[in-house]
C-alpha atoms as a PDB file:
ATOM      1  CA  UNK A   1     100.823  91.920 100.334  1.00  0.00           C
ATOM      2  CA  UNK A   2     101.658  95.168 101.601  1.00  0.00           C
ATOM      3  CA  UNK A   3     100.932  94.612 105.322  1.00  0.00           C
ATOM      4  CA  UNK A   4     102.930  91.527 104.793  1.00  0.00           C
ATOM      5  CA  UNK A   5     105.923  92.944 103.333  1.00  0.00           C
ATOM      6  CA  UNK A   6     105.795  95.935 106.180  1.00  0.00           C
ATOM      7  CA  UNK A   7     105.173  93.141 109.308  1.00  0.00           C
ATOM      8  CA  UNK A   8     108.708  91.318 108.014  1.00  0.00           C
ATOM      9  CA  UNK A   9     110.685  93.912 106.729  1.00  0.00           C
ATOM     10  CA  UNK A  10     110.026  95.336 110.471  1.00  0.00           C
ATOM     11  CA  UNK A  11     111.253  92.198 112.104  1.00  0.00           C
ATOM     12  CA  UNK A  12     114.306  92.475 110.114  1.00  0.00           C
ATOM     13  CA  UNK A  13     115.220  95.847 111.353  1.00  0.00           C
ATOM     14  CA  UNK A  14     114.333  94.625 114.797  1.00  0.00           C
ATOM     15  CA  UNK A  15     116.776  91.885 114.398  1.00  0.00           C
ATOM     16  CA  UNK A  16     119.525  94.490 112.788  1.00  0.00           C
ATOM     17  CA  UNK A  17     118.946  96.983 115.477  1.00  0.00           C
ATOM     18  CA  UNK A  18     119.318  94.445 118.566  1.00  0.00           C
ATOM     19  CA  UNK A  19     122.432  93.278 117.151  1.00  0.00           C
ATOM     20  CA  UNK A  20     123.792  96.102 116.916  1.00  0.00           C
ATOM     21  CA  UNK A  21     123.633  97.442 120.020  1.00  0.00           C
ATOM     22  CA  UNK A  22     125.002  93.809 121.715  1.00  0.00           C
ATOM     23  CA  UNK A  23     127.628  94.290 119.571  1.00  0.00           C
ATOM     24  CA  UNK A  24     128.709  97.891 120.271  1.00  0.00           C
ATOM     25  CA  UNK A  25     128.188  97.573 124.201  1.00  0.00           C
ATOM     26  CA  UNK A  26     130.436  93.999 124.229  1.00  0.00           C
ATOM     27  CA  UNK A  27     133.515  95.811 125.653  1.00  0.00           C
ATOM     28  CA  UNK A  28     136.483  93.243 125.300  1.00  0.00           C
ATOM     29  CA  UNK A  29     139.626  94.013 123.674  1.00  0.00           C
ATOM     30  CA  UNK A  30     139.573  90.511 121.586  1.00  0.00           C
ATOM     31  CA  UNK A  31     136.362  91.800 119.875  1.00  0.00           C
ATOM     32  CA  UNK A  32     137.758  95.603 118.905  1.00  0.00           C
ATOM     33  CA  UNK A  33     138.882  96.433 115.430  1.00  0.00           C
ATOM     34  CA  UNK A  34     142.040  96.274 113.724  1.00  0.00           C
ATOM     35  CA  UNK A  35     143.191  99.612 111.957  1.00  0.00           C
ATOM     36  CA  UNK A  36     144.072  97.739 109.427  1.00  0.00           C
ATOM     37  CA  UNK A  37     140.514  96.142 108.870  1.00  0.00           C
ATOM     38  CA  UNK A  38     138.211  96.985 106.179  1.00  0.00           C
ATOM     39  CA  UNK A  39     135.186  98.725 107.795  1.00  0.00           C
ATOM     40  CA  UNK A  40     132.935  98.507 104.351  1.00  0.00           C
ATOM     41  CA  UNK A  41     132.681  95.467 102.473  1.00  0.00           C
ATOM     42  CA  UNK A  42     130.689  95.858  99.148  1.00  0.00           C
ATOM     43  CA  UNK A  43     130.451  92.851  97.029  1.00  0.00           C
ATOM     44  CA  UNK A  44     129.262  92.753  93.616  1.00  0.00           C
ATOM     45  CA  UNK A  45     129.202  89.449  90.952  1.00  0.00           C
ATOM     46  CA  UNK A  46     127.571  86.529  89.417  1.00  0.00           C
ATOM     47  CA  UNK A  47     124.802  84.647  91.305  1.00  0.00           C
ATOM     48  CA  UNK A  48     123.509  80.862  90.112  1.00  0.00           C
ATOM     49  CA  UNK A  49     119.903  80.002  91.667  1.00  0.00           C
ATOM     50  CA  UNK A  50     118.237  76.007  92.113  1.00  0.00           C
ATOM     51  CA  UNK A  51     114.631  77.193  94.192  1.00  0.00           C
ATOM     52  CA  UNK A  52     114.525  73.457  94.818  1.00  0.00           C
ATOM     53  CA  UNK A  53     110.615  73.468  94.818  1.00  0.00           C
ATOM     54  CA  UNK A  54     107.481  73.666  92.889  1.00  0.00           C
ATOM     55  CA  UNK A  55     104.660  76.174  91.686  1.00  0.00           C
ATOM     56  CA  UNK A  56     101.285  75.669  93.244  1.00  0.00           C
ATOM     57  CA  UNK A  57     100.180  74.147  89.860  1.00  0.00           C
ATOM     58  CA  UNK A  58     102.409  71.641  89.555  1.00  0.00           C
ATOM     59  CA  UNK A  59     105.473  72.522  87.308  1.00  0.00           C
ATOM     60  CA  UNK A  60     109.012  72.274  88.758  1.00  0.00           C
ATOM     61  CA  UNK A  61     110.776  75.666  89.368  1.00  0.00           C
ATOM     62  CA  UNK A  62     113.726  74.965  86.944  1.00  0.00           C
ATOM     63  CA  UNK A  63     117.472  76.632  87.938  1.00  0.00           C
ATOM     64  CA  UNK A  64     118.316  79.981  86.903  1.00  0.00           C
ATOM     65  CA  UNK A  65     121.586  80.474  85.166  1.00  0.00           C
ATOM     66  CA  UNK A  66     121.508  84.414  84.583  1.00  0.00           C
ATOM     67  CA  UNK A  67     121.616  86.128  88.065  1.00  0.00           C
ATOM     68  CA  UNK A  68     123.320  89.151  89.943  1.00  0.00           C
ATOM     69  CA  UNK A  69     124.635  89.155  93.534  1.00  0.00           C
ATOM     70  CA  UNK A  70     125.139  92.815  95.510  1.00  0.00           C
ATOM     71  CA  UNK A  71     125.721  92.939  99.079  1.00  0.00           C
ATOM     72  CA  UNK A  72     127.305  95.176 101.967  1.00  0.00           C
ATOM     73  CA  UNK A  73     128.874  94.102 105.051  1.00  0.00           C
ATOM     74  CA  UNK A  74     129.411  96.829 108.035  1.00  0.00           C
ATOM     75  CA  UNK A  75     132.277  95.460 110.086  1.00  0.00           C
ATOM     76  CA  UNK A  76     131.840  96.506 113.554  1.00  0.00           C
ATOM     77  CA  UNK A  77     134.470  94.183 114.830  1.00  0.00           C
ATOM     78  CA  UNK A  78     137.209  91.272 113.830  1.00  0.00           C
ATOM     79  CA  UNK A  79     134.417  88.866 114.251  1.00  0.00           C
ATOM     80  CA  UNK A  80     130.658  90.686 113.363  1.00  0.00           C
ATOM     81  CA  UNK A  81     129.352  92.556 110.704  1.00  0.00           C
ATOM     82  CA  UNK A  82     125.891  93.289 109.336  1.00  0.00           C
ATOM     83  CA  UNK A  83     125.098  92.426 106.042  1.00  0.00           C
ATOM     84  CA  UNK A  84     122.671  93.706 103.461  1.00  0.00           C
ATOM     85  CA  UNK A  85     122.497  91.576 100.854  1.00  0.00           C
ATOM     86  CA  UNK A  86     120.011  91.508  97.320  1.00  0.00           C
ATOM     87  CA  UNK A  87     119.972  89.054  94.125  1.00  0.00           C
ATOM     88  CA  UNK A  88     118.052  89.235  91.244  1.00  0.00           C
ATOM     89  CA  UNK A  89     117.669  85.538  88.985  1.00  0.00           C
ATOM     90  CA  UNK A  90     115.866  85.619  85.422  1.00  0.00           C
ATOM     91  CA  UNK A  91     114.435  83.213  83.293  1.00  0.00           C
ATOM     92  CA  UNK A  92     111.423  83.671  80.646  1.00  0.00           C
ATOM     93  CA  UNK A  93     109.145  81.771  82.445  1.00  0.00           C
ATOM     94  CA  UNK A  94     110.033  82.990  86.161  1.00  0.00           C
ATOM     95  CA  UNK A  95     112.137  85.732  88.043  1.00  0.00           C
ATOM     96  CA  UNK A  96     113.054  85.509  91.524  1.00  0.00           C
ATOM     97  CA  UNK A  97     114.769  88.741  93.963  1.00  0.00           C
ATOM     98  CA  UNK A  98     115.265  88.684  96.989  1.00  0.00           C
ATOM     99  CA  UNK A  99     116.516  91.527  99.735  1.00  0.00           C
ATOM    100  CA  UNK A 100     117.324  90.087 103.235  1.00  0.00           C
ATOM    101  CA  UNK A 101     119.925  91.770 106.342  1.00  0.00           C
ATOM    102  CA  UNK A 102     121.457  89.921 109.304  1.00  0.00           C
ATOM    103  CA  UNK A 103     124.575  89.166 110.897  1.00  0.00           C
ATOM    104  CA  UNK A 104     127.988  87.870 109.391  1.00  0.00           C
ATOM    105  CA  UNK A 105     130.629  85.645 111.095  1.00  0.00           C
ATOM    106  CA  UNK A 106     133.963  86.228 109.428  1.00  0.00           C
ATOM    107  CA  UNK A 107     136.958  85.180 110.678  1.00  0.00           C
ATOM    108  CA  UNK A 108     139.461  88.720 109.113  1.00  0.00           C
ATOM    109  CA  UNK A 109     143.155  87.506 108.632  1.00  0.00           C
ATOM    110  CA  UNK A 110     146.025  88.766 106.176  1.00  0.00           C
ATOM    111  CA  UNK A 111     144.894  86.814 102.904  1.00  0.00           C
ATOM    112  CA  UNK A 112     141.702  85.210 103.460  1.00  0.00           C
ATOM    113  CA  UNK A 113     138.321  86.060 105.382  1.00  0.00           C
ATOM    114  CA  UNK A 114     135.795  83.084 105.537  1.00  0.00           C
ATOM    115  CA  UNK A 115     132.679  84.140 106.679  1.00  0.00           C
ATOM    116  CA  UNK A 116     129.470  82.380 108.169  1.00  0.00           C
ATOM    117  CA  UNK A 117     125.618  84.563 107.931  1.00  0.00           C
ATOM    118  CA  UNK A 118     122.048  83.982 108.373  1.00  0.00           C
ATOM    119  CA  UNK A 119     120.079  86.626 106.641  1.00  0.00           C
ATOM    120  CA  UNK A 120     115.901  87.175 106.576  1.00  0.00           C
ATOM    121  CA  UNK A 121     114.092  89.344 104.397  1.00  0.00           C
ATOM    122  CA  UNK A 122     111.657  88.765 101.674  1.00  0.00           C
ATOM    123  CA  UNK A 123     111.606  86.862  98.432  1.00  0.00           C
ATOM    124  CA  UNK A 124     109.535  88.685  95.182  1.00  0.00           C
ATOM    125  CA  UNK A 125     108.436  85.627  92.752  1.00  0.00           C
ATOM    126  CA  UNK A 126     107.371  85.900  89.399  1.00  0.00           C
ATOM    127  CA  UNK A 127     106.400  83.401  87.493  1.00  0.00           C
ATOM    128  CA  UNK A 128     105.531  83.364  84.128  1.00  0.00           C
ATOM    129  CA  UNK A 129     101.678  83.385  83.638  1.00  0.00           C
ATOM    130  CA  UNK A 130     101.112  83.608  87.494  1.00  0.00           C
ATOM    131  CA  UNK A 131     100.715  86.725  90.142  1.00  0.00           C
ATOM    132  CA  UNK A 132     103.780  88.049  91.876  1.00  0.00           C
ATOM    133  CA  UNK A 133     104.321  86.656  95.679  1.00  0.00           C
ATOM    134  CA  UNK A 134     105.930  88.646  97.984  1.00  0.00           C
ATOM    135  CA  UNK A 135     106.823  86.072 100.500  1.00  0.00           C
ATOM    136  CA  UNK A 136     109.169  85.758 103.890  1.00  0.00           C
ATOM    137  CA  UNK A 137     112.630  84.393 103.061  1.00  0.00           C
ATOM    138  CA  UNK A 138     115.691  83.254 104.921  1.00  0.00           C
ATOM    139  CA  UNK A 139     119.337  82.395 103.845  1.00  0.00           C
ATOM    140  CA  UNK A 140     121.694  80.395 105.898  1.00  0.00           C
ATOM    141  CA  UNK A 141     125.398  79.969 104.449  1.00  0.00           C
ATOM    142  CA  UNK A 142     128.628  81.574 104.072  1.00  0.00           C
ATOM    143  CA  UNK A 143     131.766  81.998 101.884  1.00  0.00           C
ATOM    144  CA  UNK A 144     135.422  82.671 101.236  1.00  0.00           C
ATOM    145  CA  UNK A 145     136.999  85.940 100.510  1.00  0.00           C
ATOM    146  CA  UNK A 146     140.509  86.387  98.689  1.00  0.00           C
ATOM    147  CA  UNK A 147     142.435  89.516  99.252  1.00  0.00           C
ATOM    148  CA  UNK A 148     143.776  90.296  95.833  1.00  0.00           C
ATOM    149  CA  UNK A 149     145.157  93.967  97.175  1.00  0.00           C
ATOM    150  CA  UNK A 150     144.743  96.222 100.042  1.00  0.00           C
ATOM    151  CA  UNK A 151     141.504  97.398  98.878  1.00  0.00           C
ATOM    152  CA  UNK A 152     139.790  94.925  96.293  1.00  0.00           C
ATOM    153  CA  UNK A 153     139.323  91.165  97.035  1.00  0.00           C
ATOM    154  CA  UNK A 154     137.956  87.845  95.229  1.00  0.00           C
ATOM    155  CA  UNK A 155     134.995  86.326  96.626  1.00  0.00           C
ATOM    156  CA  UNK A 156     135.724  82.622  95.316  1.00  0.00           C
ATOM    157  CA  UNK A 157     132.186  81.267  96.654  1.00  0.00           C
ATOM    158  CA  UNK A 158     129.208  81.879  98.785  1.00  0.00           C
ATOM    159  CA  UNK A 159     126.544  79.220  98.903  1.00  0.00           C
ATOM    160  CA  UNK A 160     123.690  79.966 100.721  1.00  0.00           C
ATOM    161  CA  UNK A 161     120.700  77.694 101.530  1.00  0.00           C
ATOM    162  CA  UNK A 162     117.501  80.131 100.942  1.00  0.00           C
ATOM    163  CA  UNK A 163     113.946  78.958 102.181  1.00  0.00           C
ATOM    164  CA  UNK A 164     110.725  80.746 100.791  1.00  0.00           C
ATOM    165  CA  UNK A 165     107.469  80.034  99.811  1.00  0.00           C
ATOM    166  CA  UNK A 166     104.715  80.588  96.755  1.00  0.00           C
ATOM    167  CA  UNK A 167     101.377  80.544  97.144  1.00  0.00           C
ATOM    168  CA  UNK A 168      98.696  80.828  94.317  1.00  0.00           C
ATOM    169  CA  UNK A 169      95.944  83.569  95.564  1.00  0.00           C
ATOM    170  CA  UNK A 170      92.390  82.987  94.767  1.00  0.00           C
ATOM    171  CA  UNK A 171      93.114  79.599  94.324  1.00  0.00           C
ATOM    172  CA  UNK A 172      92.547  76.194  96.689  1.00  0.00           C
ATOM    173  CA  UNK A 173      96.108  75.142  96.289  1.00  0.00           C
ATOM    174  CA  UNK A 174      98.680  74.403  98.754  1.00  0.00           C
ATOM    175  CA  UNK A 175     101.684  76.738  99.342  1.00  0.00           C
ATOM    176  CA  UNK A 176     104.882  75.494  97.484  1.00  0.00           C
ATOM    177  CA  UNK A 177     107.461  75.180  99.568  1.00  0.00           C
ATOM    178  CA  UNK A 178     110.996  76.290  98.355  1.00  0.00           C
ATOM    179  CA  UNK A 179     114.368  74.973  99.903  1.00  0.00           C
ATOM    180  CA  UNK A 180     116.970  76.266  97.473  1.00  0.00           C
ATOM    181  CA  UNK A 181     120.617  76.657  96.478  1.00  0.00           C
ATOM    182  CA  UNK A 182     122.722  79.799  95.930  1.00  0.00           C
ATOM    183  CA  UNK A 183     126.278  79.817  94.960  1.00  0.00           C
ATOM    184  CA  UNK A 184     127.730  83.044  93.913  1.00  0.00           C
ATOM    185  CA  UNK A 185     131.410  84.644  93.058  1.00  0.00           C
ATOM    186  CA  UNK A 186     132.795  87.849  91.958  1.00  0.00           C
ATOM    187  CA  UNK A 187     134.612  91.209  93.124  1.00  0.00           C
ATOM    188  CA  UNK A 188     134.927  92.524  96.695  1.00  0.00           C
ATOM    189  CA  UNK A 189     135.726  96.093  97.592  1.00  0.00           C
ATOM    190  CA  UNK A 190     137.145  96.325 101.017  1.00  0.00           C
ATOM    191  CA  UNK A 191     136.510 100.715 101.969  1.00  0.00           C
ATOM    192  CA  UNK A 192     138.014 101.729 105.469  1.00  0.00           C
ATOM    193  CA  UNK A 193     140.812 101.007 107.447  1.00  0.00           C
ATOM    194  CA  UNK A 194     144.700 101.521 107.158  1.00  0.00           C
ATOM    195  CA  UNK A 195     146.676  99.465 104.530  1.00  0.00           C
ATOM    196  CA  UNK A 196     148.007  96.305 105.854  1.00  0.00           C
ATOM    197  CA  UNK A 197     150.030  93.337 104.765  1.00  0.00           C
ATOM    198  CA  UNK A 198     148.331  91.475 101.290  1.00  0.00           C
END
């Protein structure tokens, strides 16, 4: 599990650190940032969680209702950022984390910032009764921002299709595939930048 978990979480940074440096040699003016930009973008709220799938022994993975949502976004432009982004769902019978990076879309304006990402990382499954899987994981989704104030904003949704797996060591069982659902809301803090218009 260890070799695993090293082999992706270096893939990630290779992904992280190629986008970067596209994005800091592109050179045209439409794609430099506004002063009065946010250059940090730390979100922190509530996070709902369907895994969509099954455990190797048969039961249905059943939706998690208590969950937390913590990400960062590095602008580097009107248009990119780089997001680091972890969740954390809980149930008695199974907990799910995950901790993925990639790049963000977002579209910056005086009131509202939609945003686009795909994100890959790893997923840490625990279900009740079972061992923990450390598996691959990928999120594909986006979201709306709010700006409630020059520095604070209200992230009114982000839903995010996540795909990981589970499989059952030491056992001849198939690996459960999961296609899930995350929606998640709560309080942006926008660091960086000049005050603009709100």
């Amino acid at each position: 599990m260890s070799h695993r978990f090293d082999v992706y979480l270096g893939r990630v940074l290779a992904v992280i650190v190629a986008l970067t440096l596209f994005m800091a040699l592109v050179p045209t003016a439409a794609l430099a940032q506004d002063d009065t930009q946010s250059k940090v973008d730390i979100f922190a709220g509530y996070s709902w969680y369907n895994p969509g799938g099954r455990i190797p022994t048969g039961g249905k993975i059943p939706s998690i209702n208590k969950g937390f949502g913590v990400a960062t976004s590095f602008n580097i432009n009107r248009f990119f950022a780089l997001a680091i982004d972890t969740s954390g769902h809980y149930r008695k019978d199974i907990n799910i984390g995950t901790v993925m990076a990639g790049p963000q879309i977002k579209l910056h304006s005086d009131h509202f910032v939609p945003f686009g990402e795909l994100l890959f990382g790893v997923a840490r499954l625990s279900p009740g009764g079972l061992p923990t899987y450390t598996p691959f994981a990928l999120a594909a989704g986006g979201g709306m921002d709010v700006k409630l104030a020059h520095y604070i904003s209200w992230r009114v949704i982000q839903a995010d299709y996540i795909y990981t797996t589970y499989k059952l060591k030491g056992a001849n069982l198939p690996t459960a595939r999961l296609d899930g659902t995350r929606i998640q809301g709560g309080l942006v803090l926008n660091l960086g930048g000049n005050s603009g218009p709100v």
